[in-house]
C-alpha atoms as a PDB file:
ATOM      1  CA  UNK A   1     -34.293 -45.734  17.953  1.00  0.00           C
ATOM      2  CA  UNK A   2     -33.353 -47.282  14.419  1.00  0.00           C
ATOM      3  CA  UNK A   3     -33.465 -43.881  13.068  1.00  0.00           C
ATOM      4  CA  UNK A   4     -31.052 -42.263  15.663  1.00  0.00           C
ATOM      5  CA  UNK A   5     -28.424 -45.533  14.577  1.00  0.00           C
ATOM      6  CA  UNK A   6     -29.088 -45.161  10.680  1.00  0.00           C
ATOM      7  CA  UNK A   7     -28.504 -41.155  11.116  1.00  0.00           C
ATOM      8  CA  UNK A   8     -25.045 -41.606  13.564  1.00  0.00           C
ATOM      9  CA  UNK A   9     -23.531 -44.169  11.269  1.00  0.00           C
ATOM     10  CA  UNK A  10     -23.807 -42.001   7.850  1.00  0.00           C
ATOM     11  CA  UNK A  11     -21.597 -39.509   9.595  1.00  0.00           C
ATOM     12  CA  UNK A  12     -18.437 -38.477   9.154  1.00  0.00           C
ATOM     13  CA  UNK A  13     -16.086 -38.227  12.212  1.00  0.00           C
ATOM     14  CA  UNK A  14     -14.626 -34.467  12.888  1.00  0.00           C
ATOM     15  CA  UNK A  15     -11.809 -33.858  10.992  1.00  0.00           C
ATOM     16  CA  UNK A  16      -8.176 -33.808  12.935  1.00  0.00           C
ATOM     17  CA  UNK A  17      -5.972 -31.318  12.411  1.00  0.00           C
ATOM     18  CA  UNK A  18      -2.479 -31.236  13.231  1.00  0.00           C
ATOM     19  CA  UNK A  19      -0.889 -28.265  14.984  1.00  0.00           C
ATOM     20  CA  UNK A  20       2.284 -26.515  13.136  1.00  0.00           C
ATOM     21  CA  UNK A  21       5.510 -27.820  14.253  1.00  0.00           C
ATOM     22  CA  UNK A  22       7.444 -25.450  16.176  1.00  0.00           C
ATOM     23  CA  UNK A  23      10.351 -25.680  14.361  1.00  0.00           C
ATOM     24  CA  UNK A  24       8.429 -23.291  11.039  1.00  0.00           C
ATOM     25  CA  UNK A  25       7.975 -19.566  12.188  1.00  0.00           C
ATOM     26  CA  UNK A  26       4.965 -18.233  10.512  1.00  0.00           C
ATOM     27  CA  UNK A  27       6.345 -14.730  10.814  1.00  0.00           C
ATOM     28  CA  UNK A  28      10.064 -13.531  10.501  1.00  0.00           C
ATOM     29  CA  UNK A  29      10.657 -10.440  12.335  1.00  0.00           C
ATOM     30  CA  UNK A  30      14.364  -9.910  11.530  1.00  0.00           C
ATOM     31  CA  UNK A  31      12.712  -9.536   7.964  1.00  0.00           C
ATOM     32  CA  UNK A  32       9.691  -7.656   7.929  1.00  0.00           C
ATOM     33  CA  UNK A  33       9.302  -4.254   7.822  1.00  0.00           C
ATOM     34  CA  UNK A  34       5.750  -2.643   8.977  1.00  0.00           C
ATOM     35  CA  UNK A  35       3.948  -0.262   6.873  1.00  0.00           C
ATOM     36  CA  UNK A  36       1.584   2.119   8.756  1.00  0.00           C
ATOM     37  CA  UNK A  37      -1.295   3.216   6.275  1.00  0.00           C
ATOM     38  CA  UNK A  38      -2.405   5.611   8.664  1.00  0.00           C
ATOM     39  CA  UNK A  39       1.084   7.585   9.010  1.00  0.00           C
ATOM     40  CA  UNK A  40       1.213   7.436   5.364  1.00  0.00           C
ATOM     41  CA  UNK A  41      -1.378   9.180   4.437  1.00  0.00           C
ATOM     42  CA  UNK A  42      -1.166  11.825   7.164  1.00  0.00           C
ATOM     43  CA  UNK A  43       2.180  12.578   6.487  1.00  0.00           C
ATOM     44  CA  UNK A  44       1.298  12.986   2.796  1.00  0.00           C
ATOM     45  CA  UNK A  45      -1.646  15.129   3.887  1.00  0.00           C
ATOM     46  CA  UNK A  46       1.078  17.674   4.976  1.00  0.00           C
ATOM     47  CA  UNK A  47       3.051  17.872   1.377  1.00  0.00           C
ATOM     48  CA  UNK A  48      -0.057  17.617  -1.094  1.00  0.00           C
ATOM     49  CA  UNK A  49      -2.094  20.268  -2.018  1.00  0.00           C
ATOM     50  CA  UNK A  50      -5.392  21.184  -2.096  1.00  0.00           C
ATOM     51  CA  UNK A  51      -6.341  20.447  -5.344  1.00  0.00           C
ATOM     52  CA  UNK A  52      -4.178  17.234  -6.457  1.00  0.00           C
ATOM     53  CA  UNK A  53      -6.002  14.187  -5.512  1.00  0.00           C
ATOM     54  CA  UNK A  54      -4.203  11.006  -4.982  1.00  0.00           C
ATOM     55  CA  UNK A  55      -6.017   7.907  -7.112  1.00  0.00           C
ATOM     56  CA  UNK A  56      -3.464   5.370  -5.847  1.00  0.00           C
ATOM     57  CA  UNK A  57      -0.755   4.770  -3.299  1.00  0.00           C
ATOM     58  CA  UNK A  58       1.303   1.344  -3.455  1.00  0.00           C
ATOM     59  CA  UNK A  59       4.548   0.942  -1.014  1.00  0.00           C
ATOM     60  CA  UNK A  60       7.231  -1.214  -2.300  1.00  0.00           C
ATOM     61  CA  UNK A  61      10.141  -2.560   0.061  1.00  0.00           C
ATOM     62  CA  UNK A  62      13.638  -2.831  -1.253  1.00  0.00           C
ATOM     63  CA  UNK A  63      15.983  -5.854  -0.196  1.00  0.00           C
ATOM     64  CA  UNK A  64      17.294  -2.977   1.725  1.00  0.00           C
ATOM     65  CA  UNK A  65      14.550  -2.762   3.990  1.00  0.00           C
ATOM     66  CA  UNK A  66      13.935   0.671   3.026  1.00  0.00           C
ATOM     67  CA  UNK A  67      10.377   2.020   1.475  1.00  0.00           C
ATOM     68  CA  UNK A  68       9.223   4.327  -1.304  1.00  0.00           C
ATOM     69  CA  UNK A  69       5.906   4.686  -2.464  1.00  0.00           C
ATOM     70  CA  UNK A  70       4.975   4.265  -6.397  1.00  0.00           C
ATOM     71  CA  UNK A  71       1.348   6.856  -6.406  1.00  0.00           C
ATOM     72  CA  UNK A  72      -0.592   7.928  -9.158  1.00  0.00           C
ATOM     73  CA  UNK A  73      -1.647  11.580  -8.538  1.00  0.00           C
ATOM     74  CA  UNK A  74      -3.786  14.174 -10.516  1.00  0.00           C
ATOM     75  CA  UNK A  75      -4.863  17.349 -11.111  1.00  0.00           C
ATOM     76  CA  UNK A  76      -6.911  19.840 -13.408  1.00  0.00           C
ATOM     77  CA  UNK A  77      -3.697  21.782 -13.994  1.00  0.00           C
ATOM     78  CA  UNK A  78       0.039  20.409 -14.274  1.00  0.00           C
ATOM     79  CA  UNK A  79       1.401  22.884 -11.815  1.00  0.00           C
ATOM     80  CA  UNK A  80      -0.312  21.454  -8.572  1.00  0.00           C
ATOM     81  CA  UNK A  81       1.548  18.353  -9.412  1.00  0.00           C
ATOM     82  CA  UNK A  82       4.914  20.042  -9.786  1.00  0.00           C
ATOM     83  CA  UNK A  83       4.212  21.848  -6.540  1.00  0.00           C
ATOM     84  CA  UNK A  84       3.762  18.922  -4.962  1.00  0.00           C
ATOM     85  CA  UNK A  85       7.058  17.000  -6.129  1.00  0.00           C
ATOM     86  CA  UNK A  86       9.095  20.212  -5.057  1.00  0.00           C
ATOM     87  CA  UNK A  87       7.556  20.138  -1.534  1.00  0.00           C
ATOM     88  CA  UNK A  88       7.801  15.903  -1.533  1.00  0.00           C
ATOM     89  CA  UNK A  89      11.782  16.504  -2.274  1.00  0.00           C
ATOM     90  CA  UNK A  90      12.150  19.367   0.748  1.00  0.00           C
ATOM     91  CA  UNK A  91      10.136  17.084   3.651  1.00  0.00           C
ATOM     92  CA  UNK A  92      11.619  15.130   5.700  1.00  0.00           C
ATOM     93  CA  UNK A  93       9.638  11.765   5.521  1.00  0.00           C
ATOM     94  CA  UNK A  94       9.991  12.201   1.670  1.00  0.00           C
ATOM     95  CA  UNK A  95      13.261  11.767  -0.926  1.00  0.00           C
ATOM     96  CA  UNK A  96      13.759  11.799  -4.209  1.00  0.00           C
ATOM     97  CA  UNK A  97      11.153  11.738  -6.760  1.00  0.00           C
ATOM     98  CA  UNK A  98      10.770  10.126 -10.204  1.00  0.00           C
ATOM     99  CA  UNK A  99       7.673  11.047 -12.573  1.00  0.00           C
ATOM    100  CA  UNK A 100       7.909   7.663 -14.435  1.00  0.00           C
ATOM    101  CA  UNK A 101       4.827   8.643 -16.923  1.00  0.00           C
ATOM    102  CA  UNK A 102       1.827  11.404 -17.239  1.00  0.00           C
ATOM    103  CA  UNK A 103      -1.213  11.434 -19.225  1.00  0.00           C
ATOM    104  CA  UNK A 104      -3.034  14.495 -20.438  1.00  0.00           C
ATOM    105  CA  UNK A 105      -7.428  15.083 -19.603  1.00  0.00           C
ATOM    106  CA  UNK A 106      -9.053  13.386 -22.177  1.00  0.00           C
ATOM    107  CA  UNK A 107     -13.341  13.371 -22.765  1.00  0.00           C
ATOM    108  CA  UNK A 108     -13.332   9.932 -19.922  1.00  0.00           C
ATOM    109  CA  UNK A 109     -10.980  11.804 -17.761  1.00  0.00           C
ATOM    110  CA  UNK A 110     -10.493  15.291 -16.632  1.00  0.00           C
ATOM    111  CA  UNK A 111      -6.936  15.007 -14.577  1.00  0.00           C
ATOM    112  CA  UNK A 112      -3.958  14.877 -16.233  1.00  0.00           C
ATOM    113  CA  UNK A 113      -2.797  11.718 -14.779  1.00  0.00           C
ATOM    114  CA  UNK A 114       1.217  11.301 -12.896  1.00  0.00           C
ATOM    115  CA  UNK A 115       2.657   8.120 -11.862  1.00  0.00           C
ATOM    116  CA  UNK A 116       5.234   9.350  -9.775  1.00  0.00           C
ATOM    117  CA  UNK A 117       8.068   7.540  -7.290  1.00  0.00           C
ATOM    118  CA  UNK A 118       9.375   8.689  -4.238  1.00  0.00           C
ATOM    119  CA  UNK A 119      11.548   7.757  -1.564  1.00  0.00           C
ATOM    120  CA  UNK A 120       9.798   7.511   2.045  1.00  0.00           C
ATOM    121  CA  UNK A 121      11.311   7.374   5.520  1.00  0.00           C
ATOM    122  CA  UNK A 122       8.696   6.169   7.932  1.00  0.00           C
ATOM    123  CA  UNK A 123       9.634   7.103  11.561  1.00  0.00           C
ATOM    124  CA  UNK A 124       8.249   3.983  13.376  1.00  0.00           C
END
């Protein structure tokens, strides 16, 4: 019995937490705008060709609610990637494009490397 008195008083009590006041939205949805990974990458399936590889895709949100997409792409050969711009600027879900740098293979790397911007119309 002591033991069972000596254990129960050395404990804390249970924390209380307070729920959020109504008044404090967590989540705004006059202002958010939802990305869909999986229509992004299916509709970019349809422009890109077989043999550029994309290394990284990052969407970016204007204060004008509207998307593009800042990607770095590459390929053994430059003209893949130029094929792929010219068929990004005809698509629909696509708009302009911007190739904001490149790098040429080197011994570490065997792509030349694009970092390329495009505008993107997701039909929701």
């Amino acid at each position: 019995m002591k033991r069972s008195k000596r254990a129960s008083k050395w404990r804390r009590p249970a924390p209380k937490y307070r729920p959020l006041p109504p008044s404090k939205p967590a989540w705004n949805p006059r202002c958010a705008v939802l990305i869909s990974w999986t229509r992004i990458f299916g509709e970019l399936e349809q422009v890109l060709p077989h043999n550029v590889r994309i290394i990284s895709v990052r969407p970016q949100v204007t204060p004008q609610n509207e998307i593009y997409l800042e990607m770095v792409v590459g390929s053994l050969a430059p003209e893949p990637i130029i094929e792929m711009l010219m068929r990004l600027e005809s698509s629909e879900q696509f708009g302009a494009t911007l190739v904001n740098n490149w790098l040429p293979p080197s011994q570490t790397e065997p792509l030349y490397r694009y970092r390329v911007s495009v505008n993107y119309a997701q039909k929701l």
